[in-house]
PDB file of N, CA and C in Angstrom:
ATOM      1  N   UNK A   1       8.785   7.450  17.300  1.00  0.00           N
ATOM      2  CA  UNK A   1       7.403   7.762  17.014  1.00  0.00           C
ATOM      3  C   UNK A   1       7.033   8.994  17.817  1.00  0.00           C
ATOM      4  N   UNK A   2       6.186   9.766  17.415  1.00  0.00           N
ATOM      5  CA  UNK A   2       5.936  10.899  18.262  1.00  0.00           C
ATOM      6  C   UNK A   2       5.141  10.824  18.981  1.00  0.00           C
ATOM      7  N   UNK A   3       4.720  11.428  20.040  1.00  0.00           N
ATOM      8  CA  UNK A   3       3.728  11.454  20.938  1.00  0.00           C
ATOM      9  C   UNK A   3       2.610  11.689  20.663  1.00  0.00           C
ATOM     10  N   UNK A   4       2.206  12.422  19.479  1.00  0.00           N
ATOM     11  CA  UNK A   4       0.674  12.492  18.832  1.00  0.00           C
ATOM     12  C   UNK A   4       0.435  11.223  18.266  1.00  0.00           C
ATOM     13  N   UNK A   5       1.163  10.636  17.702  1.00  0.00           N
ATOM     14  CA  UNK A   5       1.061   8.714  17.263  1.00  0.00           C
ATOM     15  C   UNK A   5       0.937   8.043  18.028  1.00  0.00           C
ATOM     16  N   UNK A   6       2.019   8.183  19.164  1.00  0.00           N
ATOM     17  CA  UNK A   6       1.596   7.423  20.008  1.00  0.00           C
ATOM     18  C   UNK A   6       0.256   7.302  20.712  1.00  0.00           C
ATOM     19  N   UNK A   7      -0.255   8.444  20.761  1.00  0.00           N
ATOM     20  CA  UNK A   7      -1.880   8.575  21.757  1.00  0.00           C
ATOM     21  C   UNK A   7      -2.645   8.290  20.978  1.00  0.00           C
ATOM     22  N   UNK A   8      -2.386   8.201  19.320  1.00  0.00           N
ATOM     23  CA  UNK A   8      -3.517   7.880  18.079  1.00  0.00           C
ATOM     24  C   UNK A   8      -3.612   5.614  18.647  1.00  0.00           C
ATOM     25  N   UNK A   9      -2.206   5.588  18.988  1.00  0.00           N
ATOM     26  CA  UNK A   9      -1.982   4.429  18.832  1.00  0.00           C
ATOM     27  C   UNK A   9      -2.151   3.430  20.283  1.00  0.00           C
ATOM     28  N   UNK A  10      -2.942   4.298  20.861  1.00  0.00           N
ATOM     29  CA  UNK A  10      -3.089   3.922  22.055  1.00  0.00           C
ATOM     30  C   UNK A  10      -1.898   4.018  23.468  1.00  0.00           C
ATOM     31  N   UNK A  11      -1.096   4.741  23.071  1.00  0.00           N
ATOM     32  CA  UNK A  11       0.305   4.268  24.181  1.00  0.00           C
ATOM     33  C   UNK A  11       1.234   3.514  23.744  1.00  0.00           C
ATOM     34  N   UNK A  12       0.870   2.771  22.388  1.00  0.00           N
ATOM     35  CA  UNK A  12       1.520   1.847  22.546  1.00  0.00           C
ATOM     36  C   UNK A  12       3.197   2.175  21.705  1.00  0.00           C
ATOM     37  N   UNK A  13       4.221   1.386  22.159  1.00  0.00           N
ATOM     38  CA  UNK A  13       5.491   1.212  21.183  1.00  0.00           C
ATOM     39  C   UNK A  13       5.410   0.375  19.724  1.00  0.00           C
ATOM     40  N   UNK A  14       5.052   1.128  18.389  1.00  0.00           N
ATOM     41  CA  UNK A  14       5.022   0.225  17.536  1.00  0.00           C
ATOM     42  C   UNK A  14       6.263   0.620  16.235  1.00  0.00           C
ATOM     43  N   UNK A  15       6.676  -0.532  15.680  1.00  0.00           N
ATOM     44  CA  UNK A  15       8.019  -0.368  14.295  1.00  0.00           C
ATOM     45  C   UNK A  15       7.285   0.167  13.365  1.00  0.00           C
ATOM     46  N   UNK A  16       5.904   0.192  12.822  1.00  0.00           N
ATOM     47  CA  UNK A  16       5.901   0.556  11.430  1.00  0.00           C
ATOM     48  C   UNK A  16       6.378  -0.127  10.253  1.00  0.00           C
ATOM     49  N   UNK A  17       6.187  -1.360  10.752  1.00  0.00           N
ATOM     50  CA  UNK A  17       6.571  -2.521   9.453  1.00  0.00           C
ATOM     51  C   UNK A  17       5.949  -2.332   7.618  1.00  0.00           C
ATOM     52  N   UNK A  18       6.242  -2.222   7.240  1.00  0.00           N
ATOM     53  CA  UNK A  18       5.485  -1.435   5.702  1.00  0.00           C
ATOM     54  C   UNK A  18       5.327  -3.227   5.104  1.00  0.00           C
ATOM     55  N   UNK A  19       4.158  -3.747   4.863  1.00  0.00           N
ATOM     56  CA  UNK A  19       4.010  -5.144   3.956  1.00  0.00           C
ATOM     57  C   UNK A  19       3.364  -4.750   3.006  1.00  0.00           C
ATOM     58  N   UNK A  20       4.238  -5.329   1.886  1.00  0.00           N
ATOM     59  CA  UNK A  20       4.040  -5.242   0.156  1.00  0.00           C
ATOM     60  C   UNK A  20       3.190  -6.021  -0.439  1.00  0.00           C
ATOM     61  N   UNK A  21       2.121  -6.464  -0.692  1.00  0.00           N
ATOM     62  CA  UNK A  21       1.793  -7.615  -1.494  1.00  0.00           C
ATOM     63  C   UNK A  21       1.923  -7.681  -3.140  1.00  0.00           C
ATOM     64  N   UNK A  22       2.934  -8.359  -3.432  1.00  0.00           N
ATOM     65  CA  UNK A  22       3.311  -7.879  -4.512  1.00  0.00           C
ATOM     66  C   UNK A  22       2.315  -8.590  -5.847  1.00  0.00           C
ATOM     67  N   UNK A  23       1.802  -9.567  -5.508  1.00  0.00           N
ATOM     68  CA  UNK A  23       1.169 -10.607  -6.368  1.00  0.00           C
ATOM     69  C   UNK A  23      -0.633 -10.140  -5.757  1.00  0.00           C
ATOM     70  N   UNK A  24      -1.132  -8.743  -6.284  1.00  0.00           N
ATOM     71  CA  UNK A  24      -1.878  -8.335  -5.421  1.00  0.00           C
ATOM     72  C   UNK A  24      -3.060  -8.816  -6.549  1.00  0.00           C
ATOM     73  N   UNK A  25      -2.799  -8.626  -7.481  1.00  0.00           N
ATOM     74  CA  UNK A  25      -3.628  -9.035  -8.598  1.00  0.00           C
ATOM     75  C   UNK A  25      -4.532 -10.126  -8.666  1.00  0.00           C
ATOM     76  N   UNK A  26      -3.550 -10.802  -8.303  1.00  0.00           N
ATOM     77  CA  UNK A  26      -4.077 -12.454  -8.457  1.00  0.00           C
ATOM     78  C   UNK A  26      -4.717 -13.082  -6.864  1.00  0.00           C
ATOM     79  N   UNK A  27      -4.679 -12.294  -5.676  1.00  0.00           N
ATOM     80  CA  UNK A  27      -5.222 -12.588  -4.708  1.00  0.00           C
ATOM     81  C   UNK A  27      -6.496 -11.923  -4.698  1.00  0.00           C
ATOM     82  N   UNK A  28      -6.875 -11.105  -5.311  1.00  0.00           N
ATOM     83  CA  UNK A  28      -8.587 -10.623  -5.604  1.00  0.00           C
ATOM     84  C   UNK A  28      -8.392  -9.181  -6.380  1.00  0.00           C
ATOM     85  N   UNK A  29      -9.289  -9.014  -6.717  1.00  0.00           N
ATOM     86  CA  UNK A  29      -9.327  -8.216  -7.749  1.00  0.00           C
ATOM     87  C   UNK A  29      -9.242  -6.595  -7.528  1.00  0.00           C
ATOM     88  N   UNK A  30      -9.827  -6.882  -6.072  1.00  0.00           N
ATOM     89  CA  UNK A  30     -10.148  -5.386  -5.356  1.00  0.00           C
ATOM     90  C   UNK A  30      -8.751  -4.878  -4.278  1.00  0.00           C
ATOM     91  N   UNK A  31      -8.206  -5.719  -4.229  1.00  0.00           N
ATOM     92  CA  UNK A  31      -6.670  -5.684  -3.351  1.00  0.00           C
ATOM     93  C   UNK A  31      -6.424  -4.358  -3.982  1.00  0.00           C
ATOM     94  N   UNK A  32      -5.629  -3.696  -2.997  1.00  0.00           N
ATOM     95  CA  UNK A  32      -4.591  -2.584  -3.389  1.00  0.00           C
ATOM     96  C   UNK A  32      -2.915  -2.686  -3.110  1.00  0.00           C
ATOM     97  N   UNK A  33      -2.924  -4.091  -2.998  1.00  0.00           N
ATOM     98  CA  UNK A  33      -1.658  -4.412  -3.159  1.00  0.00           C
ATOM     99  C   UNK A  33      -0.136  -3.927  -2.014  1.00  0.00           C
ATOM    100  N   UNK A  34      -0.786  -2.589  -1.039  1.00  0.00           N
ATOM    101  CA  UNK A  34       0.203  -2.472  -0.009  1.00  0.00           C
ATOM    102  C   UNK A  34      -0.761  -2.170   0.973  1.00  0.00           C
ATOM    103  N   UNK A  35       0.132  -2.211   2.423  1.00  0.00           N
ATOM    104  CA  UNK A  35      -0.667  -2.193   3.556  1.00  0.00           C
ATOM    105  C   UNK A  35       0.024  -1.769   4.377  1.00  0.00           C
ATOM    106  N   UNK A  36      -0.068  -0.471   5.358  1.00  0.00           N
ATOM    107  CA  UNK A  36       1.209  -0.292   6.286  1.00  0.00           C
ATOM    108  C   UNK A  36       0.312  -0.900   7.719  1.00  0.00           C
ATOM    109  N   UNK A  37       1.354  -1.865   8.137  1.00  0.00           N
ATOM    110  CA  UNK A  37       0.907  -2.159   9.746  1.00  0.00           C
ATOM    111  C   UNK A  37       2.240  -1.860  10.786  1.00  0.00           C
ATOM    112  N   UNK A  38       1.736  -2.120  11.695  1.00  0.00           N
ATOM    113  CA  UNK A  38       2.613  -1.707  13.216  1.00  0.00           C
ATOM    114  C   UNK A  38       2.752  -2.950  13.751  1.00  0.00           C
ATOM    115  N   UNK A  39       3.680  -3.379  14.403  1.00  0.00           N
ATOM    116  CA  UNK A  39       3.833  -4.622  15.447  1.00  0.00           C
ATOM    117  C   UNK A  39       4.529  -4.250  16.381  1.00  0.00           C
ATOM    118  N   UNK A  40       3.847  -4.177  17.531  1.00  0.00           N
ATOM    119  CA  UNK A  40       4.436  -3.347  18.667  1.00  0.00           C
ATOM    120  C   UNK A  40       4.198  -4.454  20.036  1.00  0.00           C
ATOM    121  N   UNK A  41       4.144  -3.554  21.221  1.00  0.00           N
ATOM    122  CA  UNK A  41       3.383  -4.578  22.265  1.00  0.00           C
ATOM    123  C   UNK A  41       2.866  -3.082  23.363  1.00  0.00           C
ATOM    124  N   UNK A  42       2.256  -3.031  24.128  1.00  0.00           N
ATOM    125  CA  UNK A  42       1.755  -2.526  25.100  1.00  0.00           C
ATOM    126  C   UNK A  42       2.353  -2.872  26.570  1.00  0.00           C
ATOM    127  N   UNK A  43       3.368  -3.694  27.014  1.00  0.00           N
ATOM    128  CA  UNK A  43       3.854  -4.354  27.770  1.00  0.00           C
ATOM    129  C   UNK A  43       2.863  -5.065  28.674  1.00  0.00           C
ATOM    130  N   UNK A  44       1.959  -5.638  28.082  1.00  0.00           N
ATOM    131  CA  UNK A  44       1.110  -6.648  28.729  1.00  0.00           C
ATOM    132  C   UNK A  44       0.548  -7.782  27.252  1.00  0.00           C
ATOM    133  N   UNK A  45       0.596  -6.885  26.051  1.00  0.00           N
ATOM    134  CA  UNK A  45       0.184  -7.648  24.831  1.00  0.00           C
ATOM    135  C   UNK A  45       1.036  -7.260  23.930  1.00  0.00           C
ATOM    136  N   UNK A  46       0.771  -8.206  22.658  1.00  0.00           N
ATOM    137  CA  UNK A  46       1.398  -7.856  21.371  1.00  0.00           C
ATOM    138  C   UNK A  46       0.626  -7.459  20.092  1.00  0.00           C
ATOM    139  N   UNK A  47       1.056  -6.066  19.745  1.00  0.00           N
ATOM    140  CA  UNK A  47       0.266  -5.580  18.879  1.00  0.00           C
ATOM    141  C   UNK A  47       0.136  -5.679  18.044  1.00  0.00           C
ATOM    142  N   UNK A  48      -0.926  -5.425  16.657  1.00  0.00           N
ATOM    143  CA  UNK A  48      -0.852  -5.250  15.151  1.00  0.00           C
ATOM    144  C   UNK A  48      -1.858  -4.469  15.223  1.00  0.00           C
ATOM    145  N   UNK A  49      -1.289  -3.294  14.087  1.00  0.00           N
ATOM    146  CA  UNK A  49      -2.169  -2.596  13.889  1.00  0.00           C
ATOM    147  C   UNK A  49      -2.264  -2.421  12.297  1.00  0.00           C
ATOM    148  N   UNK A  50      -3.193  -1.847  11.707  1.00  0.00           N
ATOM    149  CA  UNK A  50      -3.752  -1.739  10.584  1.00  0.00           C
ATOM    150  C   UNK A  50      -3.570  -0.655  10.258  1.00  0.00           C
ATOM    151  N   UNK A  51      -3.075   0.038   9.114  1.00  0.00           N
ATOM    152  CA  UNK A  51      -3.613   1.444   9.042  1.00  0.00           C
ATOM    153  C   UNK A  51      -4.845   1.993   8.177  1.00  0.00           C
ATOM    154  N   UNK A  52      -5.538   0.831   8.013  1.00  0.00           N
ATOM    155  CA  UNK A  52      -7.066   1.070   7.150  1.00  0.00           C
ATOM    156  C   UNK A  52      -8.063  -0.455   7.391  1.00  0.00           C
ATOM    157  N   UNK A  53      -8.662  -0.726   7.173  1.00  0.00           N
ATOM    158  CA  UNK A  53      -9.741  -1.992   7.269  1.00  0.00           C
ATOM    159  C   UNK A  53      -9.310  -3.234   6.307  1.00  0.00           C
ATOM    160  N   UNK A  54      -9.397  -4.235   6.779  1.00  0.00           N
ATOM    161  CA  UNK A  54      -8.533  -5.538   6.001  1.00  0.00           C
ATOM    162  C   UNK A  54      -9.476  -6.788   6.126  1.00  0.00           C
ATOM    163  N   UNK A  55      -9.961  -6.835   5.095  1.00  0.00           N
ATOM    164  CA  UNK A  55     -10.143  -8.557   5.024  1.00  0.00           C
ATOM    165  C   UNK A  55      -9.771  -9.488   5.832  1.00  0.00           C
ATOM    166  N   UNK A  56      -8.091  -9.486   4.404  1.00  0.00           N
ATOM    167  CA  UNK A  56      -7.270 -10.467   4.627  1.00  0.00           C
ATOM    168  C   UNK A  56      -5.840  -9.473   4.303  1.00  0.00           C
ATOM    169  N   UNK A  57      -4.593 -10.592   4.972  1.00  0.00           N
ATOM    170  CA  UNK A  57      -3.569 -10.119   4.235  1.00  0.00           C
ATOM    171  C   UNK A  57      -2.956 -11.199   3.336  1.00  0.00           C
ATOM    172  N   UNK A  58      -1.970 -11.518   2.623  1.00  0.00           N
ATOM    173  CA  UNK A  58      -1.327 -12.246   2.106  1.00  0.00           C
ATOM    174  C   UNK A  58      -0.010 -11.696   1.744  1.00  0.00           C
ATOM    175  N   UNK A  59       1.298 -12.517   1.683  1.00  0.00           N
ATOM    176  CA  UNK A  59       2.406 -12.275   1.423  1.00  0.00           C
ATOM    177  C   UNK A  59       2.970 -13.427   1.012  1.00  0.00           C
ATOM    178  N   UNK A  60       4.105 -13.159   0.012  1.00  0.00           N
ATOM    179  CA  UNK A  60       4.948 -14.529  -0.304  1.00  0.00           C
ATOM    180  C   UNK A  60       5.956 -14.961   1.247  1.00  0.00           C
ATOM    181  N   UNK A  61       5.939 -16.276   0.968  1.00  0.00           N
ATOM    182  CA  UNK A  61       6.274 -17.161   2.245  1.00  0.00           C
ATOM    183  C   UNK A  61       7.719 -16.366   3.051  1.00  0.00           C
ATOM    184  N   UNK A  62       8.285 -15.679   2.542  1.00  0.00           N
ATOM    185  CA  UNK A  62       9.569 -15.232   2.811  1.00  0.00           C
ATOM    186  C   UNK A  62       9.420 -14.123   4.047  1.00  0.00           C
ATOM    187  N   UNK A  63       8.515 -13.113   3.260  1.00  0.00           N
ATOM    188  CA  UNK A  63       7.910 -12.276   3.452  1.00  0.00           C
ATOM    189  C   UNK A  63       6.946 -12.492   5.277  1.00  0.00           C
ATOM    190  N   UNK A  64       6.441 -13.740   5.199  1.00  0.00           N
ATOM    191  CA  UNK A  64       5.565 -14.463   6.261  1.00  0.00           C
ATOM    192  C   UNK A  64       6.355 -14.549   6.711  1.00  0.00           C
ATOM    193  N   UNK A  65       7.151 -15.479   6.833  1.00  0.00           N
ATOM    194  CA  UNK A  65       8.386 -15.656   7.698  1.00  0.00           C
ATOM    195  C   UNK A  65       9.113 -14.639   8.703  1.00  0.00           C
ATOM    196  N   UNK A  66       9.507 -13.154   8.159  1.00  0.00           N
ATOM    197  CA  UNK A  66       9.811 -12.159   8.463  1.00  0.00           C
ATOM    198  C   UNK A  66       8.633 -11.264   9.266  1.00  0.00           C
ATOM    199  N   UNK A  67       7.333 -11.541   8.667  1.00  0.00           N
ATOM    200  CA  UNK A  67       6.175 -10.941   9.975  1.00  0.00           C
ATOM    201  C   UNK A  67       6.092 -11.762  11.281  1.00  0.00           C
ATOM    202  N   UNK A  68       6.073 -13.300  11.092  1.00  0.00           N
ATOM    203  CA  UNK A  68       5.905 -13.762  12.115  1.00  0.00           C
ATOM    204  C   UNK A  68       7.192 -13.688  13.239  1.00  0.00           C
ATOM    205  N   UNK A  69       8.713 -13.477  12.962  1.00  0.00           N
ATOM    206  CA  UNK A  69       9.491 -13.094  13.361  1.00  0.00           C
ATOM    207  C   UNK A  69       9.395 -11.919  14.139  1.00  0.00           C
ATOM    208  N   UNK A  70       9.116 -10.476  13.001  1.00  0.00           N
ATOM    209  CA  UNK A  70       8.647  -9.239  14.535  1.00  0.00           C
ATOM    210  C   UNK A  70       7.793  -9.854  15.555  1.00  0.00           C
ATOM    211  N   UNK A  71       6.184 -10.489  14.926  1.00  0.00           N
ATOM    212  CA  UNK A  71       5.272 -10.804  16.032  1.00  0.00           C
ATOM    213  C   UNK A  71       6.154 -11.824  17.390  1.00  0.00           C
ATOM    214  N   UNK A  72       6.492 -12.423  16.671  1.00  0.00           N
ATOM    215  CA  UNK A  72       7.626 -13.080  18.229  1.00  0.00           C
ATOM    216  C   UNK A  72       8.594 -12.344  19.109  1.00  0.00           C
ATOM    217  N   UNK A  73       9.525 -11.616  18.366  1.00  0.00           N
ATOM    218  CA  UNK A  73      10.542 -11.058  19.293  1.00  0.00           C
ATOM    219  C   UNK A  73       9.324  -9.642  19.599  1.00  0.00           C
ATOM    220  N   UNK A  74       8.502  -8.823  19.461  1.00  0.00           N
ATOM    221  CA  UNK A  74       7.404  -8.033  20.255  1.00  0.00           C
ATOM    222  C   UNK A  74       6.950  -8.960  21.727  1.00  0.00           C
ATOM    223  N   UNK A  75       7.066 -10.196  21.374  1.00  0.00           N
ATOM    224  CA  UNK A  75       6.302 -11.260  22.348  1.00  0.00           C
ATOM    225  C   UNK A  75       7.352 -11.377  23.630  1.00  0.00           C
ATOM    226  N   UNK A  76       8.714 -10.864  23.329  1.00  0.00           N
ATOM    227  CA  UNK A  76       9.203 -10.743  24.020  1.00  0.00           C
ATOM    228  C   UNK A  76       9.610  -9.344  25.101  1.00  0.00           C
ATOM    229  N   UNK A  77       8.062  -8.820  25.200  1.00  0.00           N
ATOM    230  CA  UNK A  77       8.281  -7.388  25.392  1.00  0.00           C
ATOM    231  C   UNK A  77       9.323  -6.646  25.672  1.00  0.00           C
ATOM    232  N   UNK A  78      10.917  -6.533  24.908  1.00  0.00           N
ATOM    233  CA  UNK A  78      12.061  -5.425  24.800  1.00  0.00           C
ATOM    234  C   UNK A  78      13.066  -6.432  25.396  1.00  0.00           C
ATOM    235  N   UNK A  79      12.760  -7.882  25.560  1.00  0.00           N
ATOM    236  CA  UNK A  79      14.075  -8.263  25.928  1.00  0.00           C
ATOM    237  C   UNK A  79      15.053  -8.760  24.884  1.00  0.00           C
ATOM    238  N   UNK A  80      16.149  -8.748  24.696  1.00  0.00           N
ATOM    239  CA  UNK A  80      17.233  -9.355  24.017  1.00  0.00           C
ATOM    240  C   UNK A  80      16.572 -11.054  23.222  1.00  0.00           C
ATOM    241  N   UNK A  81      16.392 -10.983  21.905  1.00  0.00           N
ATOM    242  CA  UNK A  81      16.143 -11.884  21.306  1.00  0.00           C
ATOM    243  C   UNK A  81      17.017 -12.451  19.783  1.00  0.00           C
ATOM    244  N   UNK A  82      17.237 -13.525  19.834  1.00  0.00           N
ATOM    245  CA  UNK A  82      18.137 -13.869  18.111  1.00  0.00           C
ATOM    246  C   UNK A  82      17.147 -14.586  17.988  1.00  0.00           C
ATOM    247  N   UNK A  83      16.506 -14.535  16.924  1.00  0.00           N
ATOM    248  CA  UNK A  83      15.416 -15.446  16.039  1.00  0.00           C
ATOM    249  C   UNK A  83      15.830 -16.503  14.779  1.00  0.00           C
ATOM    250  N   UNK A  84      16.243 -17.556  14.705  1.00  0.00           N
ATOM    251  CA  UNK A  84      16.869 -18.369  13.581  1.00  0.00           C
ATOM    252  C   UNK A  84      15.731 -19.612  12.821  1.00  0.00           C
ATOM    253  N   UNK A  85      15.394 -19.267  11.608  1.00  0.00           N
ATOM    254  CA  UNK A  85      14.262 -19.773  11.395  1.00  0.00           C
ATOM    255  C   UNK A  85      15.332 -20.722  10.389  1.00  0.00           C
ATOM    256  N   UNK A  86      15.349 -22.402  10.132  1.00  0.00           N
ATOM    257  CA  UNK A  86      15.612 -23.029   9.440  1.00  0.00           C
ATOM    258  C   UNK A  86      15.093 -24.115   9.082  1.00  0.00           C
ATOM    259  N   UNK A  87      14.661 -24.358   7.899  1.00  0.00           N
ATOM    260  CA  UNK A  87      13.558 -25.315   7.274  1.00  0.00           C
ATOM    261  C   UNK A  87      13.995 -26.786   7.691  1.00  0.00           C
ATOM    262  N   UNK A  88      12.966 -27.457   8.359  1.00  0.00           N
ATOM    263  CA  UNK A  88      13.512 -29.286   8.603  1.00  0.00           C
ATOM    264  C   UNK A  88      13.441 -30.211   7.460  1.00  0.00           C
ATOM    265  N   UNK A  89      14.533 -30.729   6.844  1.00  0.00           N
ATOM    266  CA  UNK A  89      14.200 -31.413   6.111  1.00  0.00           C
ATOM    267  C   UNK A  89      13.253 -32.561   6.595  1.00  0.00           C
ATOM    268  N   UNK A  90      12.454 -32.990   5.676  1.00  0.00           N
ATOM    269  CA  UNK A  90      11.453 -34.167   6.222  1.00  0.00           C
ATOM    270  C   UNK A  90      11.774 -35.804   5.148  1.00  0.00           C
ATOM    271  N   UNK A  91      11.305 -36.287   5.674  1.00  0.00           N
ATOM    272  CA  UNK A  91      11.594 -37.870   5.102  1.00  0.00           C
ATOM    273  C   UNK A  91      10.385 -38.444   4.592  1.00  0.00           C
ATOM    274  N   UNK A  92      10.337 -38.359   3.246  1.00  0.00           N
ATOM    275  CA  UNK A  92       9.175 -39.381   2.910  1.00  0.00           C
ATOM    276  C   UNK A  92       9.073 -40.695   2.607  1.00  0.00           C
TER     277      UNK A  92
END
């Protein structure tokens, strides 16, 4: 990231995660269907940033899965992380 981004972005270290909403239609009418955010940390917090004004977001579950993943290993401000997400089967 360059140093003019960075000072836009407060200091902070962020990836530039690009989220798609692909089913933008059917979540409201006024959606524009993509959204670029940042997930970074400041080495005291963990960031998200927006690159325009948001409601809401929405994504298919896969998709969720994979944001909440950066937001965790960011949580680990730069240390060595493996993230293994596997569904529990449940018993009814």
């Amino acid at each position: 990231m360059g140093e003019h981004r960075r000072k836009l972005l407060g200091g902070s270290s962020l990836d530039g995660t690009t989220v798609h909403l692909p089913n933008a239609a059917e979540m409201a009418a006024h959606d524009e269907g993509q959204l670029l955010t940042s997930i970074g940390n400041d080495g005291k917090h963990v960031l998200i940033k927006f690159g325009k004004p948001v409601t809401f977001i929405g994504m298919p579950p896969e998709q969720a899965v994979q944001f909440g993943i950066n937001i965790i290993k960011q949580a680990f401000m730069g240390q060595e992380v493996e993230i293994a997400v596997t569904p529990v089967e449940t018993k009814q």
